[in-house]
N, C-alpha and C. Protein backbone atom coordinates (compact mmCIF):
# COMPACT_ATOMS: atom_id res chain seq x y z
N UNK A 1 -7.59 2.38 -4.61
CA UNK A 1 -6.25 2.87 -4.47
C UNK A 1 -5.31 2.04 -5.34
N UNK A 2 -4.11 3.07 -6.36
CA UNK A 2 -3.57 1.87 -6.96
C UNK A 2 -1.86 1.12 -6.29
N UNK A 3 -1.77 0.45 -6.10
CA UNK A 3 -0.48 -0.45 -5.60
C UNK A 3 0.92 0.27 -6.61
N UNK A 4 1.58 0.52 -5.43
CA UNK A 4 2.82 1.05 -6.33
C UNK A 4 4.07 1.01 -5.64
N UNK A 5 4.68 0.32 -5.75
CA UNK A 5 6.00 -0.25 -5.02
C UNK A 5 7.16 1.52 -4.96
N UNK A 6 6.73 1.84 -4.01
CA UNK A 6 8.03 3.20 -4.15
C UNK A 6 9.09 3.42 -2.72
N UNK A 7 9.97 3.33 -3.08
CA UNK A 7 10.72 3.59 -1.69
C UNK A 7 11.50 5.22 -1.84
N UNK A 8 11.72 5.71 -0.43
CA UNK A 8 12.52 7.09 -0.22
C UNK A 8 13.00 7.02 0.83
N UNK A 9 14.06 7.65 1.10
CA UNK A 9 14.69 8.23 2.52
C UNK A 9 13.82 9.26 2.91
N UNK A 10 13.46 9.48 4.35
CA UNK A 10 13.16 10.92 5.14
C UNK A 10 14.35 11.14 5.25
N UNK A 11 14.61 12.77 5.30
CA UNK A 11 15.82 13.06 6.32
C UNK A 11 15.66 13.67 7.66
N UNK A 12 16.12 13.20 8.91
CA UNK A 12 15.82 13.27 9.99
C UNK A 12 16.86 15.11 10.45
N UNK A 13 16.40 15.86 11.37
CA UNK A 13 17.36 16.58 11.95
C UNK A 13 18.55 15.73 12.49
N UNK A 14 19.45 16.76 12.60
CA UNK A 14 20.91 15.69 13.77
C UNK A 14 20.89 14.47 12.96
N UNK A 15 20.87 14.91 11.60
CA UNK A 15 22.04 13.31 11.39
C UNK A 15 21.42 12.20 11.65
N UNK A 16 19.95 12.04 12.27
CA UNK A 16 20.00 10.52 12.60
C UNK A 16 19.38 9.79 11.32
N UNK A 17 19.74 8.71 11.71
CA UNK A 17 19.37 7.71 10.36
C UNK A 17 18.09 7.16 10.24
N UNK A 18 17.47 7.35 9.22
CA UNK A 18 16.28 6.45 9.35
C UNK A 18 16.73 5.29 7.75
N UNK A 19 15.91 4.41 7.86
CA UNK A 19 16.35 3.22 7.09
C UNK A 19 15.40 3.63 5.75
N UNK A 20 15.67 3.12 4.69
CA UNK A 20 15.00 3.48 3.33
C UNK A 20 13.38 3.24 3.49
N UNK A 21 12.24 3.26 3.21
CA UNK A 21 10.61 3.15 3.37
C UNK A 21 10.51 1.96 1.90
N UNK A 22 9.80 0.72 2.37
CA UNK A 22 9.53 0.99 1.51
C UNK A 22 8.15 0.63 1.22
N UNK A 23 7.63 1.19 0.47
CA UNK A 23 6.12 1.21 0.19
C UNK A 23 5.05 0.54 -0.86
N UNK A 24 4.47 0.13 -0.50
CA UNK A 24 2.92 -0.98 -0.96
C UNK A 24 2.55 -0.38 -1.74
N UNK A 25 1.95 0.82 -0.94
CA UNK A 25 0.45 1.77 -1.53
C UNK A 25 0.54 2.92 -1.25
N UNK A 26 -0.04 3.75 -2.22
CA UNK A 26 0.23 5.11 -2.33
C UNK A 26 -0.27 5.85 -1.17
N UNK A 27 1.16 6.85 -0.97
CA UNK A 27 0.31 7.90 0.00
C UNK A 27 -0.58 9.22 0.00
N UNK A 28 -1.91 8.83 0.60
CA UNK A 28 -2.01 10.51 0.39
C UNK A 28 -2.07 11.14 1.78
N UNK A 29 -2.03 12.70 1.39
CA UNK A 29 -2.25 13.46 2.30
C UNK A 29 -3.10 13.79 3.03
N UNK A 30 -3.37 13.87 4.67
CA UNK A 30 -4.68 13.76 5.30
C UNK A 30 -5.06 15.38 5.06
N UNK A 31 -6.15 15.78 5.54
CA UNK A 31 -6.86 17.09 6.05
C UNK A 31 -6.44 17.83 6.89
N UNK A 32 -5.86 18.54 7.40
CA UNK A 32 -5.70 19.57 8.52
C UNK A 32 -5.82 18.88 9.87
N UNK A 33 -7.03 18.61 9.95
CA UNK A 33 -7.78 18.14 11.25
C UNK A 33 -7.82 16.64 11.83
N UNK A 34 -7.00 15.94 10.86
CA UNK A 34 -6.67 14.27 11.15
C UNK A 34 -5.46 14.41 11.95
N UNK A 35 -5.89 13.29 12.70
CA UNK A 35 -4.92 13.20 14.26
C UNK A 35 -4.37 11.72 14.37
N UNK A 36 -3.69 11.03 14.82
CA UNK A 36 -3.36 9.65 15.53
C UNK A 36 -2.84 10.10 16.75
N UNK A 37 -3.35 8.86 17.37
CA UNK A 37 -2.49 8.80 19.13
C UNK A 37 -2.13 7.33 19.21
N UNK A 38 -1.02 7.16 19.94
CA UNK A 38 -0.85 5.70 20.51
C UNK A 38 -1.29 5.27 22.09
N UNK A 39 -1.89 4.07 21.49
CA UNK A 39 -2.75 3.42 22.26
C UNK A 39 -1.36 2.47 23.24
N UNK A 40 -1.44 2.20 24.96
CA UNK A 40 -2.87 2.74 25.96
C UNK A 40 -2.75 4.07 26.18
N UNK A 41 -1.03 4.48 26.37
CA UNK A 41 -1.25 5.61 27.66
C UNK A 41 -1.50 7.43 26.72
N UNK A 42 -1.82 7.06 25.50
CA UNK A 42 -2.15 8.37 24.62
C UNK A 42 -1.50 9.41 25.11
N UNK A 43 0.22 9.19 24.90
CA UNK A 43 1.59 10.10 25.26
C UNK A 43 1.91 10.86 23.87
N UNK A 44 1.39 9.96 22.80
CA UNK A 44 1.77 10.31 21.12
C UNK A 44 0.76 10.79 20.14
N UNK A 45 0.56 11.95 20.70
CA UNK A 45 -0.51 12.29 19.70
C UNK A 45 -0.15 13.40 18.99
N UNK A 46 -0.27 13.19 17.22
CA UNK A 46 0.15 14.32 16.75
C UNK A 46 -1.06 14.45 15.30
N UNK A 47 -0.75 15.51 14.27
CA UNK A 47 -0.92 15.60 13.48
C UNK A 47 -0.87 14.47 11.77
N UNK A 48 -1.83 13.70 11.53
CA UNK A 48 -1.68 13.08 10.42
C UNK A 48 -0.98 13.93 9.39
N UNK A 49 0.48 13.72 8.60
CA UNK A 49 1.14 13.88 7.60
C UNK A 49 0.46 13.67 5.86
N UNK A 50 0.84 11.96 6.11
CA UNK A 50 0.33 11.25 5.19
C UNK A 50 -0.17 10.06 5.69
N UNK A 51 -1.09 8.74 4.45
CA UNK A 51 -1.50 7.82 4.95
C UNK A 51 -1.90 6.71 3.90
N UNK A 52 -1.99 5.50 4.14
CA UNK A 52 -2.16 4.56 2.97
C UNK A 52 -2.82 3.68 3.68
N UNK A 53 -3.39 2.57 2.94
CA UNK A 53 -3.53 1.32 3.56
C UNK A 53 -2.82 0.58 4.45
N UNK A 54 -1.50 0.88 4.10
CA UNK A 54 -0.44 -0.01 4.76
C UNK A 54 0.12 0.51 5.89
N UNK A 55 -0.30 2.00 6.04
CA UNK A 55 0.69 3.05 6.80
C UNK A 55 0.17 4.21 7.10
N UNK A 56 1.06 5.04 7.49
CA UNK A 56 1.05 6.41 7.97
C UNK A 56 2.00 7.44 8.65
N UNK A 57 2.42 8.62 8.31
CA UNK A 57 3.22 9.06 9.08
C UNK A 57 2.75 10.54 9.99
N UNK A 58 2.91 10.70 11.34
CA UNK A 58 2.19 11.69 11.85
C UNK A 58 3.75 12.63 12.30
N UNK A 59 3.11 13.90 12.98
CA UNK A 59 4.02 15.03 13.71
C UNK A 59 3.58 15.00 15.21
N UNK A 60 4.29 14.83 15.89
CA UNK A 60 3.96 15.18 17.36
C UNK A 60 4.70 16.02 17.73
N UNK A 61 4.65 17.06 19.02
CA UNK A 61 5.63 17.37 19.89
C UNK A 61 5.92 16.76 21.44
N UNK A 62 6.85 16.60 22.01
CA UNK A 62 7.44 15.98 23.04
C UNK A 62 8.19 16.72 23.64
N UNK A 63 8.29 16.21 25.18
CA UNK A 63 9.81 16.58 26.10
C UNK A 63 10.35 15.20 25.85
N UNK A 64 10.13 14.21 25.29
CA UNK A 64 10.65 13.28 25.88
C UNK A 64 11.62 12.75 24.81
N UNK A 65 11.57 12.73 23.43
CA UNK A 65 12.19 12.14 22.52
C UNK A 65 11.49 11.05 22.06
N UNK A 66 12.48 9.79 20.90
CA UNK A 66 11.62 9.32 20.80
C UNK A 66 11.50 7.92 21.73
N UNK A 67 10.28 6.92 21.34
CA UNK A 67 10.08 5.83 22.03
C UNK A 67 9.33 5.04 20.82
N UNK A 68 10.16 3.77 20.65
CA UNK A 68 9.45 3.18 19.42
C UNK A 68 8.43 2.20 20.16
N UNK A 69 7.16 3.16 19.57
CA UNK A 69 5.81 2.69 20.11
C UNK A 69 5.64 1.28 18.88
N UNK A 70 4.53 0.28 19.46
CA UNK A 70 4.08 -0.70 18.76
C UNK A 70 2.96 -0.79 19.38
N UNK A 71 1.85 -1.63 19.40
CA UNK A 71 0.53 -1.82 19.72
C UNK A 71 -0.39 -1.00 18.71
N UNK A 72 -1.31 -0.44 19.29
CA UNK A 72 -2.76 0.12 18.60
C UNK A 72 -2.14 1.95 18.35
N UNK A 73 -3.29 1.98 17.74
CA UNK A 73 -3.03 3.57 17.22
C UNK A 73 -4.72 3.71 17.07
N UNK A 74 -5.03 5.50 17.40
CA UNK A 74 -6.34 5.58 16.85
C UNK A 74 -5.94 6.68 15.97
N UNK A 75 -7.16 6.37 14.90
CA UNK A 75 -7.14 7.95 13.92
C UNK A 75 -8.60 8.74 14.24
N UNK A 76 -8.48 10.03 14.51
CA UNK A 76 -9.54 10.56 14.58
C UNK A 76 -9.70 12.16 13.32
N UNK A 77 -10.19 12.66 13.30
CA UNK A 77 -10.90 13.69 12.81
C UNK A 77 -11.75 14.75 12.90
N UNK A 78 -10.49 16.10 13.81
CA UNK A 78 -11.74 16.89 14.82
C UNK A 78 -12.96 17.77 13.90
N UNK A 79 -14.06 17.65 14.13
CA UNK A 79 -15.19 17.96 14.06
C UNK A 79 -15.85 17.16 12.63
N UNK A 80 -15.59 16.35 12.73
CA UNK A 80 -16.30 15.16 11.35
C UNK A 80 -16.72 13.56 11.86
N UNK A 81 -16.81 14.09 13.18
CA UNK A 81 -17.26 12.48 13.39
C UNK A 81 -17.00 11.27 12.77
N UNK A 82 -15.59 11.48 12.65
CA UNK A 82 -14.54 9.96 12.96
C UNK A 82 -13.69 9.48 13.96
N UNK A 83 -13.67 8.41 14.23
CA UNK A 83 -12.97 8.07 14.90
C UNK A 83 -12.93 6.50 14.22
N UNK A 84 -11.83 6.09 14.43
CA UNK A 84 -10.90 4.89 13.93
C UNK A 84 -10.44 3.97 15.25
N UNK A 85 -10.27 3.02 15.78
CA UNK A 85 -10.16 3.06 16.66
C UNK A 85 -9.03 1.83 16.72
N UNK A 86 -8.07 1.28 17.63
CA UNK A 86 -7.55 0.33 18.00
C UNK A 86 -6.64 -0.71 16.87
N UNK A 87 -6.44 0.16 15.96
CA UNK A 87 -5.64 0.10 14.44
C UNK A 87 -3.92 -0.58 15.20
N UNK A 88 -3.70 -2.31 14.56
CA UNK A 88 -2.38 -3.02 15.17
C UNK A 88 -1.55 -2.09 14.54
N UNK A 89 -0.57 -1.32 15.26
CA UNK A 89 0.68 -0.92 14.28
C UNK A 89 2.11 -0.98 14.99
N UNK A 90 3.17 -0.66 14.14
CA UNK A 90 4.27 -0.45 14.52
C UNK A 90 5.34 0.41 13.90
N UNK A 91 6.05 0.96 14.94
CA UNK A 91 6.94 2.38 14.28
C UNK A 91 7.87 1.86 13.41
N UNK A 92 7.58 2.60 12.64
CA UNK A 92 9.08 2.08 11.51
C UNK A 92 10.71 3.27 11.65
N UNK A 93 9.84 3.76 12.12
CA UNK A 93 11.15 5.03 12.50
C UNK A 93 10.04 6.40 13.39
N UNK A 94 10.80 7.29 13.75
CA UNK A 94 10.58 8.36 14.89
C UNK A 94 11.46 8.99 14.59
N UNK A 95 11.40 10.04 14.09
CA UNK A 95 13.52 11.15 14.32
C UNK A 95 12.93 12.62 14.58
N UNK A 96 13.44 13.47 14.93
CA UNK A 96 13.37 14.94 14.96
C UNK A 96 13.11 15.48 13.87
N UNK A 97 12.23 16.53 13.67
CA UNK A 97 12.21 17.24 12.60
C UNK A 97 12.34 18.45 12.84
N UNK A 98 12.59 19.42 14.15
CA UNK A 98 13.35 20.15 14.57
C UNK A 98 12.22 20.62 15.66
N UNK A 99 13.06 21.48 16.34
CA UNK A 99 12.66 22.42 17.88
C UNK A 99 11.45 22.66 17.45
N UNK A 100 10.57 22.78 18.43
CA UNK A 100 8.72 23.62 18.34
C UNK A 100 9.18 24.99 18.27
N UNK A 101 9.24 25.66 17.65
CA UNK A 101 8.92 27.17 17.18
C UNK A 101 8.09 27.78 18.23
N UNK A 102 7.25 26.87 17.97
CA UNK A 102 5.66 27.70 18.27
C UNK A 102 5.99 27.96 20.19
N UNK A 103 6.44 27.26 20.68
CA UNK A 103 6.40 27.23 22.42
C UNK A 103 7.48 27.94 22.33
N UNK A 104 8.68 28.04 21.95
CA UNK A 104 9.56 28.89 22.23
C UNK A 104 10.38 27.94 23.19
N UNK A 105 10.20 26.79 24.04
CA UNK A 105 11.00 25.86 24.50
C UNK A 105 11.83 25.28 24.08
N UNK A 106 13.16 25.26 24.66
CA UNK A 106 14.53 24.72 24.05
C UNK A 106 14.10 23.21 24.48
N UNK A 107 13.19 22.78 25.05
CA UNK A 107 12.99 21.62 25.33
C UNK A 107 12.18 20.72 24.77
N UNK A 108 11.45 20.94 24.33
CA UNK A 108 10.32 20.40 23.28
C UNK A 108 10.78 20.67 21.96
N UNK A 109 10.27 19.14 21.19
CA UNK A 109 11.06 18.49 20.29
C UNK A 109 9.99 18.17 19.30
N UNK A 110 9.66 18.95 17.96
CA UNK A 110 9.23 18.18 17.06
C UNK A 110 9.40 17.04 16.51
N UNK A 111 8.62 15.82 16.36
CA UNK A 111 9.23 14.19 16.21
C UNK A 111 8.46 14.06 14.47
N UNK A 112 8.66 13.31 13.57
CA UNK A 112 8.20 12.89 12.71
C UNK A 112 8.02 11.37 12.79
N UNK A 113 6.79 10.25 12.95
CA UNK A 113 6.60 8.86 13.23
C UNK A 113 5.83 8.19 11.80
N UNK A 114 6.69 7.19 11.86
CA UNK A 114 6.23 6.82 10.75
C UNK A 114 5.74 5.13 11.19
N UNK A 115 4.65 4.64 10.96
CA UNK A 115 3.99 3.19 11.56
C UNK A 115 3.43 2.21 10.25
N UNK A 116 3.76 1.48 10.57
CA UNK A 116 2.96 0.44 9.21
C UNK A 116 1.56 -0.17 10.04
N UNK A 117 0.77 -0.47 9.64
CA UNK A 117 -0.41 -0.90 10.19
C UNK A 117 -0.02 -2.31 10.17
N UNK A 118 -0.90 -3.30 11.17
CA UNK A 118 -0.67 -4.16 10.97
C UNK A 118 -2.13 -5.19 10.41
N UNK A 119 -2.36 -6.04 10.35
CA UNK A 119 -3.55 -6.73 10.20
C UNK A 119 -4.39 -5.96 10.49
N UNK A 120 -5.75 -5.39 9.91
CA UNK A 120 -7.00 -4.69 10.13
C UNK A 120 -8.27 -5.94 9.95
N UNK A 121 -9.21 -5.34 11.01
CA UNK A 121 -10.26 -6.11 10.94
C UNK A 121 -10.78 -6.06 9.86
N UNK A 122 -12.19 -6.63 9.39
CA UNK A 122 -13.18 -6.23 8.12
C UNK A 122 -13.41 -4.33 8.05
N UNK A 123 -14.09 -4.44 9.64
CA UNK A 123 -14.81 -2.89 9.90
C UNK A 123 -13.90 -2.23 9.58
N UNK A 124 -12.25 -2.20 10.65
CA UNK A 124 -11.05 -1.03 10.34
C UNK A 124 -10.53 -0.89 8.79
N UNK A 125 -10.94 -2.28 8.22
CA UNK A 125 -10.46 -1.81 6.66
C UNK A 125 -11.68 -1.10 5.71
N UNK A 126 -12.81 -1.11 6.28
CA UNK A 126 -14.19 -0.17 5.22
C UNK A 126 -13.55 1.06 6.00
N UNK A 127 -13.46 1.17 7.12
CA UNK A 127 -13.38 2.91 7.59
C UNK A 127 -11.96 3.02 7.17
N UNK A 128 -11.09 2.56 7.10
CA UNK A 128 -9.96 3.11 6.64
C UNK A 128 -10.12 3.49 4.80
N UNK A 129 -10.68 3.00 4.88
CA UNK A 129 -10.86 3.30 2.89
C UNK A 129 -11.90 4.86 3.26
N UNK A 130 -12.82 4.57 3.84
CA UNK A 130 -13.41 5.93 4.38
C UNK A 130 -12.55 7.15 4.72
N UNK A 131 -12.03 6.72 5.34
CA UNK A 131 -10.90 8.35 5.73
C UNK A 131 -9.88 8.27 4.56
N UNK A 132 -9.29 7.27 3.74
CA UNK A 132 -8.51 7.76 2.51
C UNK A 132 -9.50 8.37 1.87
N UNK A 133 -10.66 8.63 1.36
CA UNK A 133 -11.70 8.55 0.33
C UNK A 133 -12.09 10.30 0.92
N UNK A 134 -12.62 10.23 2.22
CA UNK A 134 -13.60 11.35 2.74
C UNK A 134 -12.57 12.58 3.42
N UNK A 135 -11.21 11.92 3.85
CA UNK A 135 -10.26 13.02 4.66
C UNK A 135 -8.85 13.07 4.37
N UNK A 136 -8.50 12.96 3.19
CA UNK A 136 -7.27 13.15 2.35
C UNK A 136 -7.67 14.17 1.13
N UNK A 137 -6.18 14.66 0.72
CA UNK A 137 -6.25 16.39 0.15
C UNK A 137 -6.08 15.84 -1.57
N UNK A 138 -5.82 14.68 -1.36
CA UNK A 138 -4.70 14.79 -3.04
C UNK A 138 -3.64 13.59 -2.68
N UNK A 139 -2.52 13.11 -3.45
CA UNK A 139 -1.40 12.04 -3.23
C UNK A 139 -0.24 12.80 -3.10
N UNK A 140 0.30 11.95 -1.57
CA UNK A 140 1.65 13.02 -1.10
C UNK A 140 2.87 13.21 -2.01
N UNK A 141 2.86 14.55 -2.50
CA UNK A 141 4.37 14.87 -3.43
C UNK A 141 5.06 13.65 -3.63
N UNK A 142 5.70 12.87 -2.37
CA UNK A 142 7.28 12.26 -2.76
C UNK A 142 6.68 10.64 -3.32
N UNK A 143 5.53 10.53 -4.03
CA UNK A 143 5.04 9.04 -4.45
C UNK A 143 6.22 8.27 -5.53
């Protein structure tokens, strides 16, 4: 993977602010079927966006809004037999990216989370090069 210092704004729904990104290593885009959850009570589980060595940003939906999670994160991969497991991270931002469509609930809240990893073991850093390598599409547009 090559090292490339790039920073961007997300823009959040409602105005809220998220702080500038800024970035190590390039992102790419996961597969369809790549997931993260936050570790213990697995309340945050959404859709992998994008992902790097350093990072990652997923989609969840919620009633609840957000909650800036820190601790572990897992990445998994439905029907490819991965799983990632107990990855140190922390949110760098959480904001709305608008209402769920799909439920039709004025109450449920599409979130966009964005986490930096923190220290990885030996093992979490070979499998993490594994899922950039085996379950990413290409490098995300905004590099």
């Amino acid at each position: 993977m090559n090292i490339s210092n790039s920073s961007r704004q997300f823009v959040c729904e409602k105005g809220e602010q998220v702080e500038t990104e800024n970035r190590k290593f390039r992102r790419f885009v996961a597969q369809d079927m790549a997931f993260a959850v936050f570790r213990p009570h697995f309340t945050k589980l959404g859709k992998i966006k994008d992902i790097s060595k350093g990072g990652m940003a997923f989609e969840y939906v919620t009633f609840e809004g957000a909650k800036k999670d820190s601790g572990e994160i897992d990445l998994f991969v439905s029907g490819a037999r991965f799983h990632l497991s107990r990855i140190p991270a922390m949110t760098v931002y959480d904001c709305s990216v608008g209402k769920n469509h799909y439920t039709f609930n004025p109450f449920v809240e599409r979130r966009r989370c964005a986490v930096q990893f923190g220290e990885l073991t030996q093992e979490q850093a070979t499998q993490l090069r594994h899922f950039l390598e085996a379950h990413t599409t290409g490098l995300a547009a905004y590099q």
